[in-house]
C-alpha atoms as a PDB file:
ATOM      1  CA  UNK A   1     -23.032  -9.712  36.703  1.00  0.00           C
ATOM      2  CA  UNK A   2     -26.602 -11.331  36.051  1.00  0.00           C
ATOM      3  CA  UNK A   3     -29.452  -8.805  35.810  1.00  0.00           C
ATOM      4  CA  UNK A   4     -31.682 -10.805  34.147  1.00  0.00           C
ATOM      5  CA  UNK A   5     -34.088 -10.883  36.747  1.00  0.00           C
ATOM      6  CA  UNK A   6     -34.031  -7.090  36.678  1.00  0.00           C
ATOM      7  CA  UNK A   7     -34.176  -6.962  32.693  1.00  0.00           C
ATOM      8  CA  UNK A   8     -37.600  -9.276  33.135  1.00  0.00           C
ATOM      9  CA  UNK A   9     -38.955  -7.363  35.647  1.00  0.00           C
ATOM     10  CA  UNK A  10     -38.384  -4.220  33.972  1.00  0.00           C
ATOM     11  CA  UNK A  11     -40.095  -5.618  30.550  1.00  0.00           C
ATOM     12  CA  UNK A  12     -42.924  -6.815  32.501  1.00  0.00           C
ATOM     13  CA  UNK A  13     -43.368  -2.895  34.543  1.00  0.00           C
ATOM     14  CA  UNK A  14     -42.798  -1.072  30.885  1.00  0.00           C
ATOM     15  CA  UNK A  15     -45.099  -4.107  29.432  1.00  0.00           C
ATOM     16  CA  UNK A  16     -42.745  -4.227  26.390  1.00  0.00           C
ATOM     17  CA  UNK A  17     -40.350  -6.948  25.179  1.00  0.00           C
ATOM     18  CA  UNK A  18     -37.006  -8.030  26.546  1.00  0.00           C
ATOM     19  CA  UNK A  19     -35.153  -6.738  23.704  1.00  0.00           C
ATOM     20  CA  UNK A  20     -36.690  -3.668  24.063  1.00  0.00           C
ATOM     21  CA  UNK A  21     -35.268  -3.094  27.514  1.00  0.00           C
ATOM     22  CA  UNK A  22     -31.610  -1.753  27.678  1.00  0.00           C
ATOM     23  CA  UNK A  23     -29.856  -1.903  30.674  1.00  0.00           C
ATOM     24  CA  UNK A  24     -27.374   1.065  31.343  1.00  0.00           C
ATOM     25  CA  UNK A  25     -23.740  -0.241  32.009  1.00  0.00           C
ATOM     26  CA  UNK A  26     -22.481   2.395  34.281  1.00  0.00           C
ATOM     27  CA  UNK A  27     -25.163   1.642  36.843  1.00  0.00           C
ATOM     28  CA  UNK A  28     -25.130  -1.924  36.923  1.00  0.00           C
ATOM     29  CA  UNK A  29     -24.597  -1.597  40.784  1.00  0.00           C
ATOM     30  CA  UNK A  30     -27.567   0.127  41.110  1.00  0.00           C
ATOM     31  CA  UNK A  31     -29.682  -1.708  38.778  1.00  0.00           C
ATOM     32  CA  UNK A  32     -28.512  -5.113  40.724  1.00  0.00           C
ATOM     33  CA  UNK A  33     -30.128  -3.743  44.044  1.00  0.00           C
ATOM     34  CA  UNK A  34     -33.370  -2.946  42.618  1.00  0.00           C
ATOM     35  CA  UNK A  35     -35.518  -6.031  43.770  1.00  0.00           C
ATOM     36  CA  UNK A  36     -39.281  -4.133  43.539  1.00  0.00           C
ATOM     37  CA  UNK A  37     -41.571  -3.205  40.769  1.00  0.00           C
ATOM     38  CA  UNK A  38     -41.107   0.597  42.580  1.00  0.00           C
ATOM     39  CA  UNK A  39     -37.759   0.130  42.281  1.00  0.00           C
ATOM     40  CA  UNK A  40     -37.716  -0.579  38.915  1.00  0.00           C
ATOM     41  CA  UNK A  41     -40.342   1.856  37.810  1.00  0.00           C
ATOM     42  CA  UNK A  42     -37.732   4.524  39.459  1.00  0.00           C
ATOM     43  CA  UNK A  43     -34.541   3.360  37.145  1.00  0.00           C
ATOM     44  CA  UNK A  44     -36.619   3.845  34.102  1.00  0.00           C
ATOM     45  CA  UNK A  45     -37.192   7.382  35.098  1.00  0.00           C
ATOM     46  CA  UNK A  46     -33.803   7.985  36.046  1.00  0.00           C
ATOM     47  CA  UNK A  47     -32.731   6.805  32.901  1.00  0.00           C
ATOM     48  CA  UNK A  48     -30.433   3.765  34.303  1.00  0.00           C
ATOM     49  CA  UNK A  49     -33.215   1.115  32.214  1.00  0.00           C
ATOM     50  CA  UNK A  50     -34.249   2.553  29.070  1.00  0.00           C
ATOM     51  CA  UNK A  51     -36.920   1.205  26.922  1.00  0.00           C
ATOM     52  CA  UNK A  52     -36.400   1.415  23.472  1.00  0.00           C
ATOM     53  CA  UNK A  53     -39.180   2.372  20.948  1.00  0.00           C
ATOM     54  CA  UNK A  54     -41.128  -0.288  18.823  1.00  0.00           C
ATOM     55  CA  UNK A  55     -39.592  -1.215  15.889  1.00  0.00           C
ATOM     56  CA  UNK A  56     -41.680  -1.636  12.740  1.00  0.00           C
ATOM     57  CA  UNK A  57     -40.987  -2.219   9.074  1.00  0.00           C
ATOM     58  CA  UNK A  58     -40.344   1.677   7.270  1.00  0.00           C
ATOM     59  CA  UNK A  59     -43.026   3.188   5.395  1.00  0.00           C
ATOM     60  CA  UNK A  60     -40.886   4.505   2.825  1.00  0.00           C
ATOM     61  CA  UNK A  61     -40.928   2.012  -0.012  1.00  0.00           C
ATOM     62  CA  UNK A  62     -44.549   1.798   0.371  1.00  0.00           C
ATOM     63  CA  UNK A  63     -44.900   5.656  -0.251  1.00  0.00           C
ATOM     64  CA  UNK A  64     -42.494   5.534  -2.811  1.00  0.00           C
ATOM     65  CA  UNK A  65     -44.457   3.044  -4.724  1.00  0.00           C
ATOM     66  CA  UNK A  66     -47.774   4.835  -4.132  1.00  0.00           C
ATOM     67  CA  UNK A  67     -46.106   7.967  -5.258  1.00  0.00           C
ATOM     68  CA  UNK A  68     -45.452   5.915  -8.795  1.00  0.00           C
ATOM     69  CA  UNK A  69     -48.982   4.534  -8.724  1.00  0.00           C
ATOM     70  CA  UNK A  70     -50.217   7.685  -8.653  1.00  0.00           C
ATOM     71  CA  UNK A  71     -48.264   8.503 -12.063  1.00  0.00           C
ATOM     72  CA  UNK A  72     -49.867   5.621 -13.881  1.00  0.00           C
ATOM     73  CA  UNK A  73     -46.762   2.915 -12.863  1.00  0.00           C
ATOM     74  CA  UNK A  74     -46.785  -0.414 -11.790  1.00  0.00           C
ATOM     75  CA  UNK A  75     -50.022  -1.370 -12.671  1.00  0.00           C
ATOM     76  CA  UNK A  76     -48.459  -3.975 -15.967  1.00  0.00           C
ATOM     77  CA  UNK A  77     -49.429  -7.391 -16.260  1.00  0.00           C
ATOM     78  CA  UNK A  78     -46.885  -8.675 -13.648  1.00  0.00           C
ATOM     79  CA  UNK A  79     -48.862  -6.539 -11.041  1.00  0.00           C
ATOM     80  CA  UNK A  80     -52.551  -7.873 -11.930  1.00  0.00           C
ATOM     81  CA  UNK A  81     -54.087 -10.607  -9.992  1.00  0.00           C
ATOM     82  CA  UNK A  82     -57.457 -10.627 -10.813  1.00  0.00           C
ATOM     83  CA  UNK A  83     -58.897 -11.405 -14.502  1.00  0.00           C
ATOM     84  CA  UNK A  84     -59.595  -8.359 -16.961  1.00  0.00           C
ATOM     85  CA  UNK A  85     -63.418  -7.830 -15.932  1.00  0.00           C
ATOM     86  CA  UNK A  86     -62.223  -9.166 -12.225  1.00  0.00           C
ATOM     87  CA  UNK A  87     -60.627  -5.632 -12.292  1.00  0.00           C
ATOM     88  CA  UNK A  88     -63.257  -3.599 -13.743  1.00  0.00           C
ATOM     89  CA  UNK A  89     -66.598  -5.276 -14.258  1.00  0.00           C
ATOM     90  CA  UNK A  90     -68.485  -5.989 -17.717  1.00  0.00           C
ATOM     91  CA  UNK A  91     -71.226  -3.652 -16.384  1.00  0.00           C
ATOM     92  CA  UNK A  92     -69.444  -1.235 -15.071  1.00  0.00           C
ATOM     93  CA  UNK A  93     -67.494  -0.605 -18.786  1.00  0.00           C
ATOM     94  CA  UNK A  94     -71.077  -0.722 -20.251  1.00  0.00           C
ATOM     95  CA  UNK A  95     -72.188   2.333 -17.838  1.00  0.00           C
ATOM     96  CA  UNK A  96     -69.041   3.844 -18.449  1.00  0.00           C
ATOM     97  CA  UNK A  97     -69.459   3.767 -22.130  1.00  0.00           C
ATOM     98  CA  UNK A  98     -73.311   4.254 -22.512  1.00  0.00           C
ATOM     99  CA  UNK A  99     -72.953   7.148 -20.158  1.00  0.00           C
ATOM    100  CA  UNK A 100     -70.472   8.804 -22.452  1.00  0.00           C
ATOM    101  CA  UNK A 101     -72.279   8.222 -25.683  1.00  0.00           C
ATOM    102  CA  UNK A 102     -75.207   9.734 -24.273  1.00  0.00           C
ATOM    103  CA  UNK A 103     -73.429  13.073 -22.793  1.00  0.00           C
ATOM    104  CA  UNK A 104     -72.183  13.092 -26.281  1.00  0.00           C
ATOM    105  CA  UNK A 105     -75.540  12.833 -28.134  1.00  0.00           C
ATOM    106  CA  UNK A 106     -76.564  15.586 -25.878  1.00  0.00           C
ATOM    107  CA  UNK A 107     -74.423  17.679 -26.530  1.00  0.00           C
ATOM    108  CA  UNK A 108     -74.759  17.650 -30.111  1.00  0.00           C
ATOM    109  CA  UNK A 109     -78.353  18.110 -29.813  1.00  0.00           C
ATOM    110  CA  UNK A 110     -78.561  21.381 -27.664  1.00  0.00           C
ATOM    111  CA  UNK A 111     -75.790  22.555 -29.657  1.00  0.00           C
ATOM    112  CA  UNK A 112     -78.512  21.797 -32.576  1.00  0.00           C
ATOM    113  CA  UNK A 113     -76.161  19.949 -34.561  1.00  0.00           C
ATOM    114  CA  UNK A 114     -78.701  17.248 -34.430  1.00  0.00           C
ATOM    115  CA  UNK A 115     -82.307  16.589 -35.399  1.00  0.00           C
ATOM    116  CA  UNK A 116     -84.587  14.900 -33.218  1.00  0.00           C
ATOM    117  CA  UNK A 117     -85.405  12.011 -35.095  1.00  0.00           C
ATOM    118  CA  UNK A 118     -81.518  11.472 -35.754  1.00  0.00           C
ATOM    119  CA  UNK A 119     -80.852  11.682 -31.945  1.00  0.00           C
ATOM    120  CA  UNK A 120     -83.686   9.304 -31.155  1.00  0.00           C
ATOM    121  CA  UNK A 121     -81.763   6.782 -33.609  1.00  0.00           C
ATOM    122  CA  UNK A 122     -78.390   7.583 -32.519  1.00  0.00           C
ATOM    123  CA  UNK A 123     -79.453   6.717 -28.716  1.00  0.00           C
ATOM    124  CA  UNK A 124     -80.864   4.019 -30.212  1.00  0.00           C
ATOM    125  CA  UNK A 125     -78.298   2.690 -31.616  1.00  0.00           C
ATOM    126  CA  UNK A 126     -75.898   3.518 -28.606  1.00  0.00           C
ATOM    127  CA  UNK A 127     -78.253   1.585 -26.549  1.00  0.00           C
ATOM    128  CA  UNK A 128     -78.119  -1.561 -28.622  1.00  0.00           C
ATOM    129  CA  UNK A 129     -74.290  -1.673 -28.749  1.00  0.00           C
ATOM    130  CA  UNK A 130     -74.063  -0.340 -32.443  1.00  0.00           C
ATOM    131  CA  UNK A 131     -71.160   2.114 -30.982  1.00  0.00           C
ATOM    132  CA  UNK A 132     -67.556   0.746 -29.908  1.00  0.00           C
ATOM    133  CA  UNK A 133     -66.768   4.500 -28.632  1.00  0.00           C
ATOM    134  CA  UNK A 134     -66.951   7.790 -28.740  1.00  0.00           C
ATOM    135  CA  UNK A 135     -64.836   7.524 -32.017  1.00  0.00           C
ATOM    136  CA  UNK A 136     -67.036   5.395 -33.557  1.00  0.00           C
ATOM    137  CA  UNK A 137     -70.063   7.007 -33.160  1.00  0.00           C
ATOM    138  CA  UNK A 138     -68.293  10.581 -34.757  1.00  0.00           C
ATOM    139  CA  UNK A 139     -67.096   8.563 -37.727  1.00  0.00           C
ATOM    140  CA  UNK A 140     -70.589   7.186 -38.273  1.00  0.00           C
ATOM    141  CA  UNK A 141     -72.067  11.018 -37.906  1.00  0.00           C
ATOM    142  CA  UNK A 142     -69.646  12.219 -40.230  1.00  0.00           C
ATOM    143  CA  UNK A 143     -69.919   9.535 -42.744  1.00  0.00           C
ATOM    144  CA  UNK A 144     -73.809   9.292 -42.702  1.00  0.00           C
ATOM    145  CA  UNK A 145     -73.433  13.291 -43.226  1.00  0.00           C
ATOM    146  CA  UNK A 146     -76.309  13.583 -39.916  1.00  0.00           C
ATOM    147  CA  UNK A 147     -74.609  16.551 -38.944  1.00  0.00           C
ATOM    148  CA  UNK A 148     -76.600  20.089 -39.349  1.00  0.00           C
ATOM    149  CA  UNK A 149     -74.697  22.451 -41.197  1.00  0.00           C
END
């Protein structure tokens, strides 16, 4: 039995694909009489053409690798595209770092730990690139014995 004709006309009243369209086998006889777009329309809401929903690549992989992501994973070598500084910019380390120096410096100073001529040549020196880190900067405190005691 061709239904074909049917099967078009019934993707083209749903506006969805032929393979989407599933013809019921028990009421083929009925099916083969429809001839309208009405008639159609009324075998899709007595359930003798069903439409099938849209099928679309799952989501689950992609959550499940966001979900590692989010732990710190995937991100090696094999995932990077873009260059080192590509990634995160030259300037945006330096405000990174500078900004952190500085919240240190102040800290040290309201906690009077410093003196104000050794913070002006601490921030100074943070500003010049003297410091690699936060590290650095301690061990160079320490060592220089600019602490307050």
């Amino acid at each position: 039995m061709n239904l074909q004709i049917q099967k078009v006309l019934a993707a083209k009243v749903a506006k969805a694909g032929l393979d989407r369209v599933v013809l019921n086998p028990a009421r083929y006889d009925e099916i083969k009489e429809a001839i309208t777009r009405a008639d159609i329309r009324a075998l899709i809401k007595s359930d003798a053409i069903k439409i099938l929903p849209i099928r679309r690549p799952s989501k689950h992989r992609a959550r499940a690798r966001a979900a590692q992501r989010k732990k710190g994973r995937q991100r090696g070598q094999g995932t990077r595209k873009g260059a080192k500084y590509a990634r995160e910019p030259h300037k945006r380390v330096w405000i990174n770092k500078i900004r952190m120096l500085r919240r240190t410096l102040k800290n040290l100073k309201i906690q009077g730990k410093l003196e104000a001529s050794t913070y002006k040549d601490l921030y100074a020196k943070s500003k010049g690139g003297f410091f690699r880190d936060r590290g650095h900067m301690m061990f160079y405190i320490e060592s220089n014995k600019l602490l307050k005691q």
